[in-house]
C-alpha atoms as a PDB file:
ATOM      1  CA  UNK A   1     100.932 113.006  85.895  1.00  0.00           C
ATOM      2  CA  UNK A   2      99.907 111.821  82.567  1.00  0.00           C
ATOM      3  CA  UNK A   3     100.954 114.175  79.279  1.00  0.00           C
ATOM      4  CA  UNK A   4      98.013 113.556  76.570  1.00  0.00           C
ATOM      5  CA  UNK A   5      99.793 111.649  74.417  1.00  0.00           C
ATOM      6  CA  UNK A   6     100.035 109.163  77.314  1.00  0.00           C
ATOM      7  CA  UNK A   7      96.736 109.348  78.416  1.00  0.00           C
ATOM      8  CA  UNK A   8      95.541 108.340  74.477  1.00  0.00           C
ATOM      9  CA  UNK A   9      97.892 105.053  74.224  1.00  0.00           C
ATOM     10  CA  UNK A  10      96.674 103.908  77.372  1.00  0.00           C
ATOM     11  CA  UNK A  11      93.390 104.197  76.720  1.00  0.00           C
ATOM     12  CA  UNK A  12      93.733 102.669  73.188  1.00  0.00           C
ATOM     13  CA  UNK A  13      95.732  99.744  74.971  1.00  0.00           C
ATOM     14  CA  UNK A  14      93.198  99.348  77.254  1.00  0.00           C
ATOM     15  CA  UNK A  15      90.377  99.433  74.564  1.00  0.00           C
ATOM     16  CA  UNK A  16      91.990  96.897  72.442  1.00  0.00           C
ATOM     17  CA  UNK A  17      93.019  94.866  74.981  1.00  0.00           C
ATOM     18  CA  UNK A  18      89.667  95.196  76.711  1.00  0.00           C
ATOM     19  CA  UNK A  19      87.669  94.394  73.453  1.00  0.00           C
ATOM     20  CA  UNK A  20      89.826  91.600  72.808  1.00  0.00           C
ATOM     21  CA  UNK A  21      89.451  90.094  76.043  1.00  0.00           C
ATOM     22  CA  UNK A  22      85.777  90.250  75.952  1.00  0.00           C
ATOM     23  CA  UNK A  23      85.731  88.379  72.665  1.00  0.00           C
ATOM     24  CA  UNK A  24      87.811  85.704  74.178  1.00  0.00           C
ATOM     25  CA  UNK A  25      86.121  85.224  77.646  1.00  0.00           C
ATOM     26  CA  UNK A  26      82.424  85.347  75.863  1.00  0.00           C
ATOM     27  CA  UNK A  27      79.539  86.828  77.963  1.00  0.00           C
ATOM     28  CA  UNK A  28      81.580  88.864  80.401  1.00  0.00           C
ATOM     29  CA  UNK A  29      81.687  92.316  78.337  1.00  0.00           C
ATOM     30  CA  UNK A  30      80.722  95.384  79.563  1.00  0.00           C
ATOM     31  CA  UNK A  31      80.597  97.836  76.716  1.00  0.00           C
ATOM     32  CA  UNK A  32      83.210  99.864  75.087  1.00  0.00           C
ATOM     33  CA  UNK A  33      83.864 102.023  78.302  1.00  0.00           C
ATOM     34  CA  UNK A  34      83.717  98.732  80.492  1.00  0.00           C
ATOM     35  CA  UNK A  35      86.258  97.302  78.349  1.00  0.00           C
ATOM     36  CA  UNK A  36      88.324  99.650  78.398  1.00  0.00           C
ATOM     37  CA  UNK A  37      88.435  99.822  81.665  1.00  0.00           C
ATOM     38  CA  UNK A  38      88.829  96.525  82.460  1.00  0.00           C
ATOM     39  CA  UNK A  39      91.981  96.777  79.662  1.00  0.00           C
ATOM     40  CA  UNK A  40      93.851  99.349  82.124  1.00  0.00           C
ATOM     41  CA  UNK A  41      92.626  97.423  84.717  1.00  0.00           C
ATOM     42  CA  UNK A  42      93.938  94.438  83.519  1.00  0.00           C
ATOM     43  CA  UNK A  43      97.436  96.150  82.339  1.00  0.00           C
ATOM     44  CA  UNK A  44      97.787  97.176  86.060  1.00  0.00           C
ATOM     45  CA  UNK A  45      97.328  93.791  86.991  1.00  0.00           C
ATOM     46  CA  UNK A  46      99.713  91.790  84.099  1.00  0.00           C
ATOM     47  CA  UNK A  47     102.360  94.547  85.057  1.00  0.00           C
ATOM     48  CA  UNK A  48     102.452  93.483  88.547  1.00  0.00           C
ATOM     49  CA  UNK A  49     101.384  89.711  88.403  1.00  0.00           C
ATOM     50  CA  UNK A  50     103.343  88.844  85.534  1.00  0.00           C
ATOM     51  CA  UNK A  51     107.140  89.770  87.024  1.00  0.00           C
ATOM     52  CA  UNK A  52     105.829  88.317  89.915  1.00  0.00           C
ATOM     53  CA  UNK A  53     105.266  85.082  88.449  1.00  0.00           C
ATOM     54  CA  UNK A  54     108.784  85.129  86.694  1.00  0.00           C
ATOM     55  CA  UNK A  55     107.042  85.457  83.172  1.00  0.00           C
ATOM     56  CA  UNK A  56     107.832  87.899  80.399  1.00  0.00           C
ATOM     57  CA  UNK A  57     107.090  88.335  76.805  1.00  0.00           C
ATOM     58  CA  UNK A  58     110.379  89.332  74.835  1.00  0.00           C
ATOM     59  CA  UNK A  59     108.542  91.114  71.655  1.00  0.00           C
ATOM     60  CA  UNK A  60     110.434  93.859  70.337  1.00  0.00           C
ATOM     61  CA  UNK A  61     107.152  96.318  69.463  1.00  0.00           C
ATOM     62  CA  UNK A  62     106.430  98.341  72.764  1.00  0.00           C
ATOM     63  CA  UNK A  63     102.714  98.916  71.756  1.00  0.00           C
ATOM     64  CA  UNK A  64     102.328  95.048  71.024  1.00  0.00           C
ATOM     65  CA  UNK A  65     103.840  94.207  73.940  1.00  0.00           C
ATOM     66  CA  UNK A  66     101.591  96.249  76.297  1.00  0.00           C
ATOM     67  CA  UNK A  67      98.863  95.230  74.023  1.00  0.00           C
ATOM     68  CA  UNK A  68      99.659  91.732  75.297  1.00  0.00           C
ATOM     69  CA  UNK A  69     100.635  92.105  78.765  1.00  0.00           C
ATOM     70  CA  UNK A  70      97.051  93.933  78.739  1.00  0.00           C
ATOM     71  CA  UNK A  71      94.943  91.458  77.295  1.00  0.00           C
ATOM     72  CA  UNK A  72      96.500  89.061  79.604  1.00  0.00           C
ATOM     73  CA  UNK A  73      95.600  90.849  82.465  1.00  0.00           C
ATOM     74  CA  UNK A  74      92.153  91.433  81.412  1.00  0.00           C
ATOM     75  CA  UNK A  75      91.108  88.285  80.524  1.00  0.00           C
ATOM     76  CA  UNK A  76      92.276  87.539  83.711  1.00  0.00           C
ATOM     77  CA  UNK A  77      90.118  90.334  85.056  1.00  0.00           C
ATOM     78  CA  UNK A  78      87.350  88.841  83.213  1.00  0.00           C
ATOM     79  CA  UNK A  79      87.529  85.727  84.641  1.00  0.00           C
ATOM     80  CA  UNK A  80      87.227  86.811  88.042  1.00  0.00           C
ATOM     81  CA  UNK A  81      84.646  88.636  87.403  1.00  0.00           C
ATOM     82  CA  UNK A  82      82.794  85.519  85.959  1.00  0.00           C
ATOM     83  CA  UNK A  83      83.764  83.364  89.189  1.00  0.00           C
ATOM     84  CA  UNK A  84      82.445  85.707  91.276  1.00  0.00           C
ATOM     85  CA  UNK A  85      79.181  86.305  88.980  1.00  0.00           C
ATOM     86  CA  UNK A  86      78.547  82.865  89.747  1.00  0.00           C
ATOM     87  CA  UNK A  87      79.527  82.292  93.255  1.00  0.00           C
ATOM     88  CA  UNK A  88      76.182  84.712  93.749  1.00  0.00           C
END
């Protein structure tokens, strides 16, 4: 279970992360609650995809780092989402 103080970073990670990653992959956003779920989202999937891959990002600030490993994620996300948007 999540304490609140928790619950706030992630969803600040995941609205950074989110917002940023809609400003990179342009025409995919979905709002400030889309993005922010799709920045969770898109942690969840950098924190398994990434060790899986082999890849890691040695940065010393925790909150920059999961900023990172979110972005990553959801840009990834975002992609998807844009391949699939078209394959319809």
């Amino acid at each position: 279970m999540l304490d609140l103080q928790s619950l706030i970073v992630l969803l600040v990670v995941g609205a950074i992360a989110g917002w940023l990653a809609g400003a990179i992959v342009r025409g995919y956003g979905f709002g400030l609650v889309g993005n922010i779920v799709v920045g969770i989202v898109g942690a969840f999937l950098a924190g398994w995809l990434l060790p899986w891959l082999g890849l890691s990002l040695p940065i010393a600030n925790a909150l920059l780092s999961a900023i990172i490993h979110a972005l990553i994620g959801a840009v990834i996300l975002l992609l998807l989402i844009g391949l699939i948007r078209r394959a319809r």
